[in-house]
C-alpha atoms as a PDB file:
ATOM      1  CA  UNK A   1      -7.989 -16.592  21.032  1.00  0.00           C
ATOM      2  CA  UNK A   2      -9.665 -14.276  23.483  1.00  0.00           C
ATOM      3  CA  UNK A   3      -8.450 -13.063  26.491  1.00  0.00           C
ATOM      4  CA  UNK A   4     -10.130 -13.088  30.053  1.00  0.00           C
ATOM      5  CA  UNK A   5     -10.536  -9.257  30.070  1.00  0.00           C
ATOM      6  CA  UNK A   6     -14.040  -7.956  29.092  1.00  0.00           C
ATOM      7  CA  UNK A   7     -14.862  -7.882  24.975  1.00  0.00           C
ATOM      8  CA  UNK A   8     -15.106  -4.619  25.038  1.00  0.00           C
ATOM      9  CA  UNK A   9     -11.745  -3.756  26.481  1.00  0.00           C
ATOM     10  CA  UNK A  10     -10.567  -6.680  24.228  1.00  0.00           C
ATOM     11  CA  UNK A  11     -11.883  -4.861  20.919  1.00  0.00           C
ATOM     12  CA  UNK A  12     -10.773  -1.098  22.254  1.00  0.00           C
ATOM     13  CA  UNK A  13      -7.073  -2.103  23.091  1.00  0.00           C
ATOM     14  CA  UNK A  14      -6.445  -4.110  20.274  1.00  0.00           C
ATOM     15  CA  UNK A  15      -8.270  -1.440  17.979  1.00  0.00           C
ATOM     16  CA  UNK A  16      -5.401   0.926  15.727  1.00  0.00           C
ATOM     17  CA  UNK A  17      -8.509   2.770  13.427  1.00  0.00           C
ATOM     18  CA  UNK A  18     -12.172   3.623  13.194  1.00  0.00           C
ATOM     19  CA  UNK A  19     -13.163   5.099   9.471  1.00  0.00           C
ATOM     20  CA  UNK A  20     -16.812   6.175   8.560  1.00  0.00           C
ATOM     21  CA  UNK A  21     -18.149   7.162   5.299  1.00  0.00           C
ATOM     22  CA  UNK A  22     -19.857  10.598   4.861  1.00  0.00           C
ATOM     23  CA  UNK A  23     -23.546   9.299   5.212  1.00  0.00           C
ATOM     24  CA  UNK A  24     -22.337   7.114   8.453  1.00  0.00           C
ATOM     25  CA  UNK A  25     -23.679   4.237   6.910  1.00  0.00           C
ATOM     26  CA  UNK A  26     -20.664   2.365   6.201  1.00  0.00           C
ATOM     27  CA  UNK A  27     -17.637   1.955   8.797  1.00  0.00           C
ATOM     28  CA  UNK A  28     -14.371  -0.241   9.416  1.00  0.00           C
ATOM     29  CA  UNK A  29     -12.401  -0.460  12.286  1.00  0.00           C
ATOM     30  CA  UNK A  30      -9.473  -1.755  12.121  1.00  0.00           C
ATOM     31  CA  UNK A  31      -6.874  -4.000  14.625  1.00  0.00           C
ATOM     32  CA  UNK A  32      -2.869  -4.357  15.359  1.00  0.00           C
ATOM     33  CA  UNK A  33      -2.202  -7.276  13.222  1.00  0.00           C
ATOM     34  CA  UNK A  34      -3.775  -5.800   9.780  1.00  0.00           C
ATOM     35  CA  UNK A  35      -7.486  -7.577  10.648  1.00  0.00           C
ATOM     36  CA  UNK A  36     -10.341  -5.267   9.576  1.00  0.00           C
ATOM     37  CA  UNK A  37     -14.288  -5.494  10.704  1.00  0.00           C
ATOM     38  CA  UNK A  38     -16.629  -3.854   8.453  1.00  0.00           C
ATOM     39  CA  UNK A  39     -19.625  -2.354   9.196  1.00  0.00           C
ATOM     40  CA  UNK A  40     -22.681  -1.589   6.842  1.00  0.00           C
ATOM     41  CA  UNK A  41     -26.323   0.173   7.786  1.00  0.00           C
ATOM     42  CA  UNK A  42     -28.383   1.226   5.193  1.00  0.00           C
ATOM     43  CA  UNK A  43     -31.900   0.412   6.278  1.00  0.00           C
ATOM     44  CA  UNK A  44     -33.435  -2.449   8.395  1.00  0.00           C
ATOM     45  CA  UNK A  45     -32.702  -4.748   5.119  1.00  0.00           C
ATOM     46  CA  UNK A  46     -29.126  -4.204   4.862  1.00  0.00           C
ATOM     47  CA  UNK A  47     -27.481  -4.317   8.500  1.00  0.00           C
ATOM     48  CA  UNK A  48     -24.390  -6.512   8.631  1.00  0.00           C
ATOM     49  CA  UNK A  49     -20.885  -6.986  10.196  1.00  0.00           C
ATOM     50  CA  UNK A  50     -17.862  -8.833   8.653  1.00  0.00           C
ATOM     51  CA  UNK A  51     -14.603  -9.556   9.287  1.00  0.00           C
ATOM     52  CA  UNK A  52     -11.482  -9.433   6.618  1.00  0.00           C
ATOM     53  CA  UNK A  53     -11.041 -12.849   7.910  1.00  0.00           C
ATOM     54  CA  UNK A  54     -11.519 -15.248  10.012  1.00  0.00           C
ATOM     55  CA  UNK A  55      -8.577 -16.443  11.700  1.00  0.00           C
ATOM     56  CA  UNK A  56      -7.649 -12.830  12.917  1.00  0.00           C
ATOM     57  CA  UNK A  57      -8.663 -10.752  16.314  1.00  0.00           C
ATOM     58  CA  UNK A  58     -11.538  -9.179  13.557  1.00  0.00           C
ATOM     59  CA  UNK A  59     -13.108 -12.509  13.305  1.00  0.00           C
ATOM     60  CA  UNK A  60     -12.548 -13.113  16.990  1.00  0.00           C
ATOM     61  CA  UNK A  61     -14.711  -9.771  17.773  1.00  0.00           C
ATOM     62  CA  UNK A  62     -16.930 -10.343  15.152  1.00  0.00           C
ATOM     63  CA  UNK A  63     -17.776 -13.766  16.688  1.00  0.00           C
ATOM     64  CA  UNK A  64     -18.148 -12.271  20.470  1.00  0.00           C
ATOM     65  CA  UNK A  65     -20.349  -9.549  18.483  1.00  0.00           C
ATOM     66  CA  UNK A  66     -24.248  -9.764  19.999  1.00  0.00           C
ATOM     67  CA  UNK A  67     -25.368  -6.051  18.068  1.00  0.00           C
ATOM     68  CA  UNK A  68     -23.509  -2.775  16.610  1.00  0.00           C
ATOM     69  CA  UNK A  69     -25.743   0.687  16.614  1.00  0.00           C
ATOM     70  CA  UNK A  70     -23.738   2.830  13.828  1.00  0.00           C
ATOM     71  CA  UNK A  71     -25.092   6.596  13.115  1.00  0.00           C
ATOM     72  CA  UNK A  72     -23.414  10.207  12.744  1.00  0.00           C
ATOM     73  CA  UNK A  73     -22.824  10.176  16.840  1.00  0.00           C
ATOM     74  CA  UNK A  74     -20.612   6.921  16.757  1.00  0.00           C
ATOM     75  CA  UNK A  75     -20.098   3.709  16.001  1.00  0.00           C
ATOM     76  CA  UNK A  76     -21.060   1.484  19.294  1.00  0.00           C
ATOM     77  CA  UNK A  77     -19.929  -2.283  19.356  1.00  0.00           C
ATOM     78  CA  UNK A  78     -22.597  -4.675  21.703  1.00  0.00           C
ATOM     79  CA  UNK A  79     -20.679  -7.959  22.779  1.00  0.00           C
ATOM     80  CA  UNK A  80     -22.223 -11.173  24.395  1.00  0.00           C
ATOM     81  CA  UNK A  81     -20.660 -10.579  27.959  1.00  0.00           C
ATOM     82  CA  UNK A  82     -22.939  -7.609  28.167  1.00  0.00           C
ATOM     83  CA  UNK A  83     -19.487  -5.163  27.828  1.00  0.00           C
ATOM     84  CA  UNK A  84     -19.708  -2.485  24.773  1.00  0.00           C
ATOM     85  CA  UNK A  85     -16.824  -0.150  23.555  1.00  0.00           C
ATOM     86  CA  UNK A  86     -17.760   3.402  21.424  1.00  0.00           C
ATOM     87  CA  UNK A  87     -15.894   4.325  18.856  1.00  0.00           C
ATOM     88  CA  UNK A  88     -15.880   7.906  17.758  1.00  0.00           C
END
């Protein structure tokens, strides 16, 4: 379950790892209990966001996600309560 603080904060203090690939189109960060969310932006057809699974503070982010802008400068995480967190 989340917790009152802001999604952002949520997702940055519960976050252990941020990989990218070399063409910054593929990225995973990854949490303190072993939950992954993966990232994947190759062109306007392929944009998505999943989480290893569900039950897990990955699927609770992914959930609370509203938009993620991943490039060669960072990997920025959008959530519904208007909070973001950058990951670098």
């Amino acid at each position: 379950m989340l917790s009152a603080m802001p999604l952002g904060e949520f997702a940055r203090e519960n976050a252990t790892r941020y990989v990218v690939n070399a063409e910054f189109n593929e990225a995973a960060v990854f949490f303190n209990d072993g939950s992954f969310l993966q990232f994947v932006h190759k062109g306007r057809d392929v944009r998505w966001a999943r989480p290893s699974t569900d039950d897990t503070i990955a699927g609770q982010v992914s959930r609370a996600l509203f938009q993620f802008r991943l490039n060669a400068k960072h990997l920025q995480l959008f959530f519904e309560d208007g909070t973001s967190v950058e990951f670098i």
